[in-house]
N, C-alpha and C. Protein backbone atom coordinates (compact mmCIF):
# COMPACT_ATOMS: atom_id res chain seq x y z
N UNK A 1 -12.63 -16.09 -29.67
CA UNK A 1 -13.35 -16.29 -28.43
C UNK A 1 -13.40 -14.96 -27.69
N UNK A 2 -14.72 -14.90 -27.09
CA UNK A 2 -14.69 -13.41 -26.60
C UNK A 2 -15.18 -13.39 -25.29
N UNK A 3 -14.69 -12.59 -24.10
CA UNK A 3 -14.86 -12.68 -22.64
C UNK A 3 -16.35 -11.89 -22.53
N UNK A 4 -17.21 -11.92 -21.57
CA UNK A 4 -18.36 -11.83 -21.44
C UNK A 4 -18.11 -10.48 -20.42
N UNK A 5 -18.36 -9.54 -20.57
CA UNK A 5 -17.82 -8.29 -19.83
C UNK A 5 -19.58 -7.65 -19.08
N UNK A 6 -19.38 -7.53 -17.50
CA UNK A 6 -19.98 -7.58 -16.51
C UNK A 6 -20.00 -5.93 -16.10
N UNK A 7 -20.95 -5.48 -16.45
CA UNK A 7 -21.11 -4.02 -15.85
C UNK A 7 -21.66 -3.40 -14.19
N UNK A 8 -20.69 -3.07 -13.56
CA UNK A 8 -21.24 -2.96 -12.03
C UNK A 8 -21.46 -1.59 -11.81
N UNK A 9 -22.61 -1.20 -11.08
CA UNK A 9 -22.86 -0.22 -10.99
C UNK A 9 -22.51 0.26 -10.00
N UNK A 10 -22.07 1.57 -10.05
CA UNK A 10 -21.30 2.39 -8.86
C UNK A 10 -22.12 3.02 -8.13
N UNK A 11 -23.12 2.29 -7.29
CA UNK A 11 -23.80 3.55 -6.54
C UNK A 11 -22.94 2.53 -4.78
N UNK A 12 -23.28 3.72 -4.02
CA UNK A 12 -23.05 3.60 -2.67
C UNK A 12 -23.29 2.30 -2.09
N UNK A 13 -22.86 1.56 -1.10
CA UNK A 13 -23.51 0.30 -0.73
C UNK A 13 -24.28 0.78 0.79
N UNK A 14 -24.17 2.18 1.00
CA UNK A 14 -25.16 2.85 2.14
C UNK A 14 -26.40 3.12 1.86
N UNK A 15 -26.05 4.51 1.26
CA UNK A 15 -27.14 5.58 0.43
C UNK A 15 -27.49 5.49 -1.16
N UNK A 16 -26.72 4.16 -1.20
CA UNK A 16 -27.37 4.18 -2.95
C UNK A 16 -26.84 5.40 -3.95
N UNK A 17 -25.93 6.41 -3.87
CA UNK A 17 -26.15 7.68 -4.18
C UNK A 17 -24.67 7.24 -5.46
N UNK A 18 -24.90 7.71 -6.38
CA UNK A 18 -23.86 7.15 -7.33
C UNK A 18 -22.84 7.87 -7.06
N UNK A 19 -21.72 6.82 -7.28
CA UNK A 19 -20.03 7.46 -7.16
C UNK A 19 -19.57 8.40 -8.44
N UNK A 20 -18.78 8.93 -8.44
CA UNK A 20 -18.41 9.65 -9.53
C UNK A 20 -16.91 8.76 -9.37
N UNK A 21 -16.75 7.85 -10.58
CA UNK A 21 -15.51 7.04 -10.81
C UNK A 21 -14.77 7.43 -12.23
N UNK A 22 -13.77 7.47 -12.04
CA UNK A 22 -12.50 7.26 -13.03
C UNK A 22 -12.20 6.08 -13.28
N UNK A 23 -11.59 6.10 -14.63
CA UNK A 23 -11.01 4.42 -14.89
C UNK A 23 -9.62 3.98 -14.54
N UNK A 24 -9.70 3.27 -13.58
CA UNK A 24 -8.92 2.71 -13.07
C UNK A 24 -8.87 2.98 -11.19
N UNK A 25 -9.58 3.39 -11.04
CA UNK A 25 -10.22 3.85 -9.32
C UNK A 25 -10.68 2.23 -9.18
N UNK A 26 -10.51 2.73 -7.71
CA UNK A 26 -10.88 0.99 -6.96
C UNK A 26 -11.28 0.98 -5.60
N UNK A 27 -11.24 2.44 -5.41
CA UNK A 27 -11.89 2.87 -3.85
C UNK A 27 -12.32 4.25 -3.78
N UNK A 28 -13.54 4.14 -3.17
CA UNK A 28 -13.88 5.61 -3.06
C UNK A 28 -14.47 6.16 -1.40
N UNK A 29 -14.91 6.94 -1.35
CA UNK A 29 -15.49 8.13 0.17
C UNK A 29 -17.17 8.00 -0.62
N UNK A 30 -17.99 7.77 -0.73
CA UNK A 30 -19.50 8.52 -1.11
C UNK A 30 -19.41 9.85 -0.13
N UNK A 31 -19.65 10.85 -1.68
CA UNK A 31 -19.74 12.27 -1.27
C UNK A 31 -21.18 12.49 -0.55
N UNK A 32 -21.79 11.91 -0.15
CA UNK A 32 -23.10 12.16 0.52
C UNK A 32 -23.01 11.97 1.48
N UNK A 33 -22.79 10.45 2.31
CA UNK A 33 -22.94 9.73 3.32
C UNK A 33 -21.38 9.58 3.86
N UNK A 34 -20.45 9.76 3.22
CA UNK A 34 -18.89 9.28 3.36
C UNK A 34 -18.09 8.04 3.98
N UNK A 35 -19.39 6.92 3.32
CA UNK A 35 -19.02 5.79 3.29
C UNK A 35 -17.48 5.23 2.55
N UNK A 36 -16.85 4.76 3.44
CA UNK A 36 -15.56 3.99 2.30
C UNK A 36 -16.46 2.90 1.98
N UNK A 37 -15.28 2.53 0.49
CA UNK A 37 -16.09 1.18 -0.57
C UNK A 37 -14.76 0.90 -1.72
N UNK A 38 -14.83 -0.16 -2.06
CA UNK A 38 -14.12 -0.60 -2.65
C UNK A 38 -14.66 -1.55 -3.66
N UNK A 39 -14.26 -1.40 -4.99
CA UNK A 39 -14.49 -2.37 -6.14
C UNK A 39 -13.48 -3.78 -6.10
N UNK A 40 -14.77 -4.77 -5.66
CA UNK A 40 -14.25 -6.33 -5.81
C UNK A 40 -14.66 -7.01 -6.67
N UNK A 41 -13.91 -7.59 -7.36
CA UNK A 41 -14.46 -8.07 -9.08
C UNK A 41 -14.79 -9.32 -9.12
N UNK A 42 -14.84 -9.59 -8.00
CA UNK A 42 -15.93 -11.28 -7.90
C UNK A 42 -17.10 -10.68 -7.14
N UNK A 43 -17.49 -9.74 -6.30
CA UNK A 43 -18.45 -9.42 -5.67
C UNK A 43 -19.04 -7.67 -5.51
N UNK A 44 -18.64 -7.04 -6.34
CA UNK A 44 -19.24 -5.64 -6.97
C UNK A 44 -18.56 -5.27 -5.76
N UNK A 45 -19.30 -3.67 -5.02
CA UNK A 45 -18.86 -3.09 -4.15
C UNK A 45 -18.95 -3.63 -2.99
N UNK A 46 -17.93 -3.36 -2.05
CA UNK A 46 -17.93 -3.54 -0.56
C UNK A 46 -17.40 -2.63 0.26
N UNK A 47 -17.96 -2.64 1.63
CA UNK A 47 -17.58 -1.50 2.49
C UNK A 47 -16.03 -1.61 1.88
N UNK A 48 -15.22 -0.55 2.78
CA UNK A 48 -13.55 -0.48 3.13
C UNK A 48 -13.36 0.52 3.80
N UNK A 49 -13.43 0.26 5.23
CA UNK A 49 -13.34 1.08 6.07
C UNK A 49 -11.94 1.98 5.40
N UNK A 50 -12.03 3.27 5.61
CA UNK A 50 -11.18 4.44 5.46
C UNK A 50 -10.63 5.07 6.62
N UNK A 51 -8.94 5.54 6.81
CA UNK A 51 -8.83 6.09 8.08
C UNK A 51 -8.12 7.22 7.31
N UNK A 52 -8.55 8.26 8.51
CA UNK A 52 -8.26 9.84 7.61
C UNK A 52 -6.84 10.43 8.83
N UNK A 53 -6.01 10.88 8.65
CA UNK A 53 -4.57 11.33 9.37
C UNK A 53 -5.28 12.56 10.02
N UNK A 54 -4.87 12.82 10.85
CA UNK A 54 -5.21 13.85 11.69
C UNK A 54 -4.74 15.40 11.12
N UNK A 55 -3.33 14.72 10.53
CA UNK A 55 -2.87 16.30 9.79
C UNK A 55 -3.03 16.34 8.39
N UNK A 56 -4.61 16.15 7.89
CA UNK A 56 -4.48 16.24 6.80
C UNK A 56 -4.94 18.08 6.69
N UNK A 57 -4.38 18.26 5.53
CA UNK A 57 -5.13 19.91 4.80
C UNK A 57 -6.59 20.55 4.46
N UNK A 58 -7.71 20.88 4.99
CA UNK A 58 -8.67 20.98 3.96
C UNK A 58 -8.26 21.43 2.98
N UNK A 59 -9.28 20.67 1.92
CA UNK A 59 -8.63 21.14 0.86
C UNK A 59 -7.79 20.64 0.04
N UNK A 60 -7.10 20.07 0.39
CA UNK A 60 -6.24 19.99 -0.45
C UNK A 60 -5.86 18.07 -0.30
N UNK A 61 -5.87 17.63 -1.67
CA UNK A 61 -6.63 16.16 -1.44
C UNK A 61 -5.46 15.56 -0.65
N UNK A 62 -5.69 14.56 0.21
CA UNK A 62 -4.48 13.42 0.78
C UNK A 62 -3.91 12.41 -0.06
N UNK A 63 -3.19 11.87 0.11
CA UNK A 63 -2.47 10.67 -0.36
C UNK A 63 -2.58 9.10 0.21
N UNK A 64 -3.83 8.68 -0.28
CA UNK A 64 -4.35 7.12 0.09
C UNK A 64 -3.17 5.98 0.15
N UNK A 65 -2.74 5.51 1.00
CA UNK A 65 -1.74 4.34 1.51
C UNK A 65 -2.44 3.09 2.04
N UNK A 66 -2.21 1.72 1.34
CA UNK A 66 -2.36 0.71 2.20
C UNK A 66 -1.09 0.94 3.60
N UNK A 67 -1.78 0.45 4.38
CA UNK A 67 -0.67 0.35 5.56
C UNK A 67 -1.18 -0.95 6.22
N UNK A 68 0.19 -2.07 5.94
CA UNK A 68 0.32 -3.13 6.30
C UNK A 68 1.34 -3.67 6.74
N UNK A 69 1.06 -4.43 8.03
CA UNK A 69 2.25 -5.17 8.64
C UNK A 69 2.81 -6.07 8.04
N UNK A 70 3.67 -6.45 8.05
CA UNK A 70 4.72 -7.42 7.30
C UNK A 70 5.66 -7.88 8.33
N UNK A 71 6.13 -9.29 7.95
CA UNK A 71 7.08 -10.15 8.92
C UNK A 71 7.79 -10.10 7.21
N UNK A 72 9.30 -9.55 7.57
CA UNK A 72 10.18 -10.38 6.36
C UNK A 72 11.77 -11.11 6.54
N UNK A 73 11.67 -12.27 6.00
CA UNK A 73 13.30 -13.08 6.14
C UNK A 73 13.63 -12.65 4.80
N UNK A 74 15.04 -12.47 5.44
CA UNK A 74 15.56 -12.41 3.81
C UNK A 74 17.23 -13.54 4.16
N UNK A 75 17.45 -14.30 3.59
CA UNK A 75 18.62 -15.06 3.23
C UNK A 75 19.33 -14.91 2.16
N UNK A 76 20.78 -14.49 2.49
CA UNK A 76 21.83 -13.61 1.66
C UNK A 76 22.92 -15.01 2.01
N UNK A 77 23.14 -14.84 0.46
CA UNK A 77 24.22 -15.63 0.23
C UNK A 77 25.22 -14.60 -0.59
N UNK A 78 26.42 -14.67 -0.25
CA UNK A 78 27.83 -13.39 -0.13
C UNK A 78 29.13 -14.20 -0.55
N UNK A 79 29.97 -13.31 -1.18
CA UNK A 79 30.98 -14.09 -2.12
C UNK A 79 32.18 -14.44 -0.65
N UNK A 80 31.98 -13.69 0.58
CA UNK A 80 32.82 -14.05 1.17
C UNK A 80 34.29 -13.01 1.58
N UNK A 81 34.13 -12.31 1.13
CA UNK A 81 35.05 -11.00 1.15
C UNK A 81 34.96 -10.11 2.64
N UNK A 82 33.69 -10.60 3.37
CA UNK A 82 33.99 -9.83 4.78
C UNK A 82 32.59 -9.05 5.30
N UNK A 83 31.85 -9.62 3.82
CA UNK A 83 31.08 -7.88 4.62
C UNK A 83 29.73 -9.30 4.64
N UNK A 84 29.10 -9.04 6.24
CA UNK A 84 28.24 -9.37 6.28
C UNK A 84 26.98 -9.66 6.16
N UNK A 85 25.78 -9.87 6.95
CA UNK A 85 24.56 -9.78 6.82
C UNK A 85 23.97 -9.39 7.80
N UNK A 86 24.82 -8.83 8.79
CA UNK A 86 24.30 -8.67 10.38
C UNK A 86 23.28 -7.46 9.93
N UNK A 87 23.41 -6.88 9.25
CA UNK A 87 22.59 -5.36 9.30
C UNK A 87 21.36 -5.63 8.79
N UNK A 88 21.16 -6.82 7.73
CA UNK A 88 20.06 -7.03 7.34
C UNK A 88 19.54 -8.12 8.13
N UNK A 89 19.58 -8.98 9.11
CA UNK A 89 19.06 -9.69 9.88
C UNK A 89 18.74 -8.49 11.07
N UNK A 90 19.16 -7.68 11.23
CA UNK A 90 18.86 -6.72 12.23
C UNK A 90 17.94 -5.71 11.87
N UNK A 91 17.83 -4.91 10.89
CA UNK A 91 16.72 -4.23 10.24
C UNK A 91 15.47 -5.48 10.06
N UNK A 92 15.25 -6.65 9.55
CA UNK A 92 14.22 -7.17 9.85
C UNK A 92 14.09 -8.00 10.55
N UNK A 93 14.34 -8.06 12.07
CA UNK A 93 14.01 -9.00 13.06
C UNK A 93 12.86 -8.52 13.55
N UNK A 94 12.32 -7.53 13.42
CA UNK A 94 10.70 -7.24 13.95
C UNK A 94 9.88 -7.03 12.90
N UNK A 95 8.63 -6.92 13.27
CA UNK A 95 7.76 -7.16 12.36
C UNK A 95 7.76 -5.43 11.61
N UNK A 96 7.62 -4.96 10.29
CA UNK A 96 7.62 -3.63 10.07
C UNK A 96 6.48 -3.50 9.28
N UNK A 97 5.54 -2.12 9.57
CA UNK A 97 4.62 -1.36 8.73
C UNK A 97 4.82 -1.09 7.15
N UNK A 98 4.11 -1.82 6.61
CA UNK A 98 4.76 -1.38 4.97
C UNK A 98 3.55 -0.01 4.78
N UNK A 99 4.00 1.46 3.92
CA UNK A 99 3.06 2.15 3.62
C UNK A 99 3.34 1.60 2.26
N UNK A 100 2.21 1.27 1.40
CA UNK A 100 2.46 1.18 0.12
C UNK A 100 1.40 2.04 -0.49
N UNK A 101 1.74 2.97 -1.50
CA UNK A 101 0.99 3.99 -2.00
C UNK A 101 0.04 3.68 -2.67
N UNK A 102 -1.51 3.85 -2.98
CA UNK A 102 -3.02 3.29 -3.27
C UNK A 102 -3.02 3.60 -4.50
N UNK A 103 -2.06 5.17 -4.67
CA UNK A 103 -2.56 6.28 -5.90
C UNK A 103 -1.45 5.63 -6.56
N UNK A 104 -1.28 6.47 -7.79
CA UNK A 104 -0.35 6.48 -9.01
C UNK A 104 0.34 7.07 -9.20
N UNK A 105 1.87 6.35 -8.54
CA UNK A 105 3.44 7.07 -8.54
C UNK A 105 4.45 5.86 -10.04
N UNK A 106 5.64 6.91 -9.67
CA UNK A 106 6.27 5.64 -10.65
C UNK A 106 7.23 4.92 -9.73
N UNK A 107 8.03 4.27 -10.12
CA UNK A 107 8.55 2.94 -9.47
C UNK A 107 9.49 3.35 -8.96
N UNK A 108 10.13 4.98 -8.78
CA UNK A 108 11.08 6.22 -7.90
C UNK A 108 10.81 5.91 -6.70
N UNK A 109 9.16 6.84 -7.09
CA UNK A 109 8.72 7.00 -6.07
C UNK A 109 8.22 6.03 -4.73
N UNK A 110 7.62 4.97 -5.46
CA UNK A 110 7.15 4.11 -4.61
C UNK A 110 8.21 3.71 -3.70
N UNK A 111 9.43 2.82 -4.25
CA UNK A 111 10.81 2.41 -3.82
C UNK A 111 11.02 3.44 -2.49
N UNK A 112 11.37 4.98 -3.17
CA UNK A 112 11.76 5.37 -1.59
C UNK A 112 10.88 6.03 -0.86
N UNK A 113 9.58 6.34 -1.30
CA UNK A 113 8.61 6.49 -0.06
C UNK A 113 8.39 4.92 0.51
N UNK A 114 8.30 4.10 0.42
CA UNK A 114 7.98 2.65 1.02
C UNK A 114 9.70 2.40 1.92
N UNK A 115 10.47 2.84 1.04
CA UNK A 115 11.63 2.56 2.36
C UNK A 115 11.81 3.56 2.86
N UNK A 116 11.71 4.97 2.80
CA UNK A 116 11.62 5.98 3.90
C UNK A 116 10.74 5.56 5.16
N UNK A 117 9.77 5.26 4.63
CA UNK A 117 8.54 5.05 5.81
C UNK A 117 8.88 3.25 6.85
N UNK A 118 9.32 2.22 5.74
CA UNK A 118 9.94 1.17 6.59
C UNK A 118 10.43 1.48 7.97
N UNK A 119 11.92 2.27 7.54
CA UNK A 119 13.00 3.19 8.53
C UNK A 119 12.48 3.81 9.29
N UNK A 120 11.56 4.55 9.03
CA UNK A 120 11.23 5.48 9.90
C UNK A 120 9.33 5.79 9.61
N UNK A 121 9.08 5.12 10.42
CA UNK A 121 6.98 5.31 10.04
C UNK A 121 6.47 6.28 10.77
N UNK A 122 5.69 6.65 10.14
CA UNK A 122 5.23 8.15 10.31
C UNK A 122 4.00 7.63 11.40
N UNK A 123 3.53 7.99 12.82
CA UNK A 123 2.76 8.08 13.48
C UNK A 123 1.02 7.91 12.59
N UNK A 124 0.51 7.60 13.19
CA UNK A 124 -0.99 7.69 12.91
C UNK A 124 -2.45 7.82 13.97
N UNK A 125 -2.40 9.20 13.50
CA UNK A 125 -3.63 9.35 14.52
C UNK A 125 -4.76 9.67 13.73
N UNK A 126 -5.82 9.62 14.01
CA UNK A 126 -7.24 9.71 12.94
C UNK A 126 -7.62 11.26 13.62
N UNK A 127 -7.98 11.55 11.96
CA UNK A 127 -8.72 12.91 12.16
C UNK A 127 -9.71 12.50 11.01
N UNK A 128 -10.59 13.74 10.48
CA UNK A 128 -11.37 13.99 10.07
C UNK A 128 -11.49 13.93 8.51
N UNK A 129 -12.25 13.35 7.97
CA UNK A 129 -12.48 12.68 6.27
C UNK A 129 -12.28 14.01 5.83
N UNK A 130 -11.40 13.81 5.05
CA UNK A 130 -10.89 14.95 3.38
C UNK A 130 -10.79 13.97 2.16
N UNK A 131 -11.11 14.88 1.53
CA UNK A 131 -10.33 14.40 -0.26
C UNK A 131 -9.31 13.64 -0.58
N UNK A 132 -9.34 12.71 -1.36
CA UNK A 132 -8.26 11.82 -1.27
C UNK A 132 -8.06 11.72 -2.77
N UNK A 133 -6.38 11.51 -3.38
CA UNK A 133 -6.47 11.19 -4.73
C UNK A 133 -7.10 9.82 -5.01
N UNK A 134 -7.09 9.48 -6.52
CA UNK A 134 -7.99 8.24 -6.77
C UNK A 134 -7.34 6.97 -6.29
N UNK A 135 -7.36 5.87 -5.78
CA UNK A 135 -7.15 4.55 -5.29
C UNK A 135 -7.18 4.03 -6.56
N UNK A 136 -5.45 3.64 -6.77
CA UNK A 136 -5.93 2.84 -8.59
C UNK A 136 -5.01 1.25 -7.77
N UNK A 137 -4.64 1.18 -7.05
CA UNK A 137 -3.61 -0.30 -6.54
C UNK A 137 -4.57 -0.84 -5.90
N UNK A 138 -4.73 -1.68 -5.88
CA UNK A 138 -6.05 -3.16 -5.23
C UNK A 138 -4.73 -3.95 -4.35
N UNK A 139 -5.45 -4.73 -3.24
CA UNK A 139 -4.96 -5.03 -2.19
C UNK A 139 -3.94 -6.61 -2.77
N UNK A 140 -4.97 -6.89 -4.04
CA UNK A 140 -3.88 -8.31 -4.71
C UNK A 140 -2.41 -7.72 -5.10
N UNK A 141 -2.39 -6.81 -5.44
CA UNK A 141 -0.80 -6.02 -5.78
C UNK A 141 0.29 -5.98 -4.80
N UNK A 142 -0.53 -6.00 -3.25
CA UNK A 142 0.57 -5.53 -2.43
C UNK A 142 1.91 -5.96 -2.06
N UNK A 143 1.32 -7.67 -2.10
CA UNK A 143 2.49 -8.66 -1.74
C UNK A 143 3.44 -8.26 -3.01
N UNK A 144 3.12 -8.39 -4.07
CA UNK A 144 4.36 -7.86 -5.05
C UNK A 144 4.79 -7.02 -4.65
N UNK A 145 4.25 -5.91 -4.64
CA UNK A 145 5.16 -4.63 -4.70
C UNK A 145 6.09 -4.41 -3.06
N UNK A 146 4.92 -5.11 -1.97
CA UNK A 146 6.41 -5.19 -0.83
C UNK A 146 7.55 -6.04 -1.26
N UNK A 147 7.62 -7.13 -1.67
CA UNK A 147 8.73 -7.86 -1.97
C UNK A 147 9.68 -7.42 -3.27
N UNK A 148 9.16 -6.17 -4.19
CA UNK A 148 10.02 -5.44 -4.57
C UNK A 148 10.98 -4.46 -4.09
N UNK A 149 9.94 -3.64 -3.18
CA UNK A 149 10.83 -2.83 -2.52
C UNK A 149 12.37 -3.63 -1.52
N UNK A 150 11.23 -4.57 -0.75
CA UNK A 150 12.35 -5.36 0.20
C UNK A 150 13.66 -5.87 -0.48
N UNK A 151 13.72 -6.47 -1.98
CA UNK A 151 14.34 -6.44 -2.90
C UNK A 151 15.42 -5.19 -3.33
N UNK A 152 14.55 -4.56 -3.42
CA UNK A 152 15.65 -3.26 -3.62
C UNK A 152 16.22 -2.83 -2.40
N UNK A 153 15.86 -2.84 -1.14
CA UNK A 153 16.45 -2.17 0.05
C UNK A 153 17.75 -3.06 -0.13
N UNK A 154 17.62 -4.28 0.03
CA UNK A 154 18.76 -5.57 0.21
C UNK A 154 19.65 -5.29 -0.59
N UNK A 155 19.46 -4.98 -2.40
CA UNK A 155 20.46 -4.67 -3.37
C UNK A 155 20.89 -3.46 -3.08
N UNK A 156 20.54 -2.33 -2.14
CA UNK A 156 20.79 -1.08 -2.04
C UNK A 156 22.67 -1.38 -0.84
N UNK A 157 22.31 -2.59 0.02
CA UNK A 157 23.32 -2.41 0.87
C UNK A 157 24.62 -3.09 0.52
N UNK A 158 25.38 -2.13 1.17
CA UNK A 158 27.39 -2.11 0.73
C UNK A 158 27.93 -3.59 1.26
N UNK A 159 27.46 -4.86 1.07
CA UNK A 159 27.79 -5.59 1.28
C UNK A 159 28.40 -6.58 -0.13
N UNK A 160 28.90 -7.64 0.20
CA UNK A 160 29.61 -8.88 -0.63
C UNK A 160 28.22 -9.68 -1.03
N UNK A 161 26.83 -9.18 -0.90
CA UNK A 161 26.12 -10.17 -1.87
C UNK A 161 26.03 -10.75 -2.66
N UNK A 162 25.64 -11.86 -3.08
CA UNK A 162 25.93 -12.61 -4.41
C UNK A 162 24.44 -12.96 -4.99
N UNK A 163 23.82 -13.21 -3.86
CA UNK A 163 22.24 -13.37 -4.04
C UNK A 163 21.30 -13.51 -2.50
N UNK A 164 20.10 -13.12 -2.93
CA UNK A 164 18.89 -12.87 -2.16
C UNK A 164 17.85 -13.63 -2.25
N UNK A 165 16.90 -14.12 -0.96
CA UNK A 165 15.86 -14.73 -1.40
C UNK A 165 15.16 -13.99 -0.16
N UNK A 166 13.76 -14.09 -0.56
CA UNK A 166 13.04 -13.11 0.18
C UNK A 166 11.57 -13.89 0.69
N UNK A 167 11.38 -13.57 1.66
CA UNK A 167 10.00 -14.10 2.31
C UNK A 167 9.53 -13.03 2.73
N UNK A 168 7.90 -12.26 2.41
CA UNK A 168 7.25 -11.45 2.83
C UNK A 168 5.83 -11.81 3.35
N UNK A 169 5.73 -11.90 4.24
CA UNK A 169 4.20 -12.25 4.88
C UNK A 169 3.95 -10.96 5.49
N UNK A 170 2.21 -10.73 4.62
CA UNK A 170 1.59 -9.53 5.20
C UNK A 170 0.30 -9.63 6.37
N UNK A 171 0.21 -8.84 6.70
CA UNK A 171 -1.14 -9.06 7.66
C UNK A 171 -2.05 -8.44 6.77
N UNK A 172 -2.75 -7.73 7.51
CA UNK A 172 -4.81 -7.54 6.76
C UNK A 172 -4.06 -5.80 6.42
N UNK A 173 -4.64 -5.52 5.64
CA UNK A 173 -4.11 -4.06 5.42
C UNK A 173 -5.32 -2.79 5.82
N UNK A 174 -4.98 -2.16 5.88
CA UNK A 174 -5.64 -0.84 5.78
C UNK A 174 -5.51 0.45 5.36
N UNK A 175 -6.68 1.17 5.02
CA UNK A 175 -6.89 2.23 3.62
C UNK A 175 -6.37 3.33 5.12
N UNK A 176 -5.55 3.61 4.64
CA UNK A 176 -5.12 5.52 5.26
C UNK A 176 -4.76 6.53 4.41
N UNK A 177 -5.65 8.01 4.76
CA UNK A 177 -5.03 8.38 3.99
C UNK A 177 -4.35 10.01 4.25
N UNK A 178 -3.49 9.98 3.65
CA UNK A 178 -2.03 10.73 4.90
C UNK A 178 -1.95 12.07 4.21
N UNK A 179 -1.45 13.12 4.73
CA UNK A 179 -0.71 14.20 4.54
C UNK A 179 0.26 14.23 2.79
């Protein structure tokens, strides 16, 4: 049995003006008009609004981030030896910014740039459209990969854990793309 494979064409959903795509890209800038757009595989291209960091480099391409809010519980069950959970009910009692990286890192990287930035989030002010590496992570990925990291932050701390369960609810995300 063989799947019926659907060819979409990459031109602009502004100017019509064709994208220059790589395989495995899923968002682009049109170099003409500098429309954001994004490949949706039930409905070909669609806008995606793009926000550009104020300190980016000319020149020298940026680093595309979903940046999405997240509410997360996490419930820790502990052998009982003393060491609590206060620190992790306290790190997520507010709602936190997940940056999760668009481009193509390995699972190092992602882990502690996504909990560097948790801890401590880097400001965002909009400046002016630059170059961006290719967008290969689609917005269905995200909920996984936050509830990995959140996963790993929890196994990272000096406590009597025994086990974890995790709740991650995201809000609407958005394409930034940073320094």
């Amino acid at each position: 049995m063989s799947e019926e494979t659907t060819l979409i064409a990459l031109r602009c959903v502004q100017c019509d003006t064709p994208l220059p795509a790589q395989p495995g890209e899923i968002a682009w800038a049109c170099g003409h008009c500098g429309t954001g757009q994004m490949l949706d595989l039930n409905t070909g291209l669609v806008r995606q609004q793009i926000f550009y960091h104020a300190e980016l480099k000319p020149g020298t391409p940026g680093r595309p981030f979903w940046v999405v809010p997240g509410k997360v519980s996490v419930s820790r069950d502990t052998y009982g030896f003393g060491g609590g959970d206060g620190a992790a009910k306290r790190f997520w009692a507010t709602e936190r910014r997940f940056f999760i990286p668009a481009y193509k890192v390995g699972v190092d990287e992602l882990v502690d740039t996504v909990t560097r930035w948790l801890q401590s989030p880097p400001a965002l002010s909009e400046g002016a459209a630059e170059a961006f590496r290719p967008v290969v992570v689609s917005q269905e990925d995200l909920q996984a990969l936050a509830e990995y990291v959140v996963l790993g932050i929890e196994a990272q701390r000096r406590d009597d854990v025994k086990q974890v369960g995790v709740t991650v609810k995201l809000g609407a995300p958005e394409l930034w793309v940073l320094p």
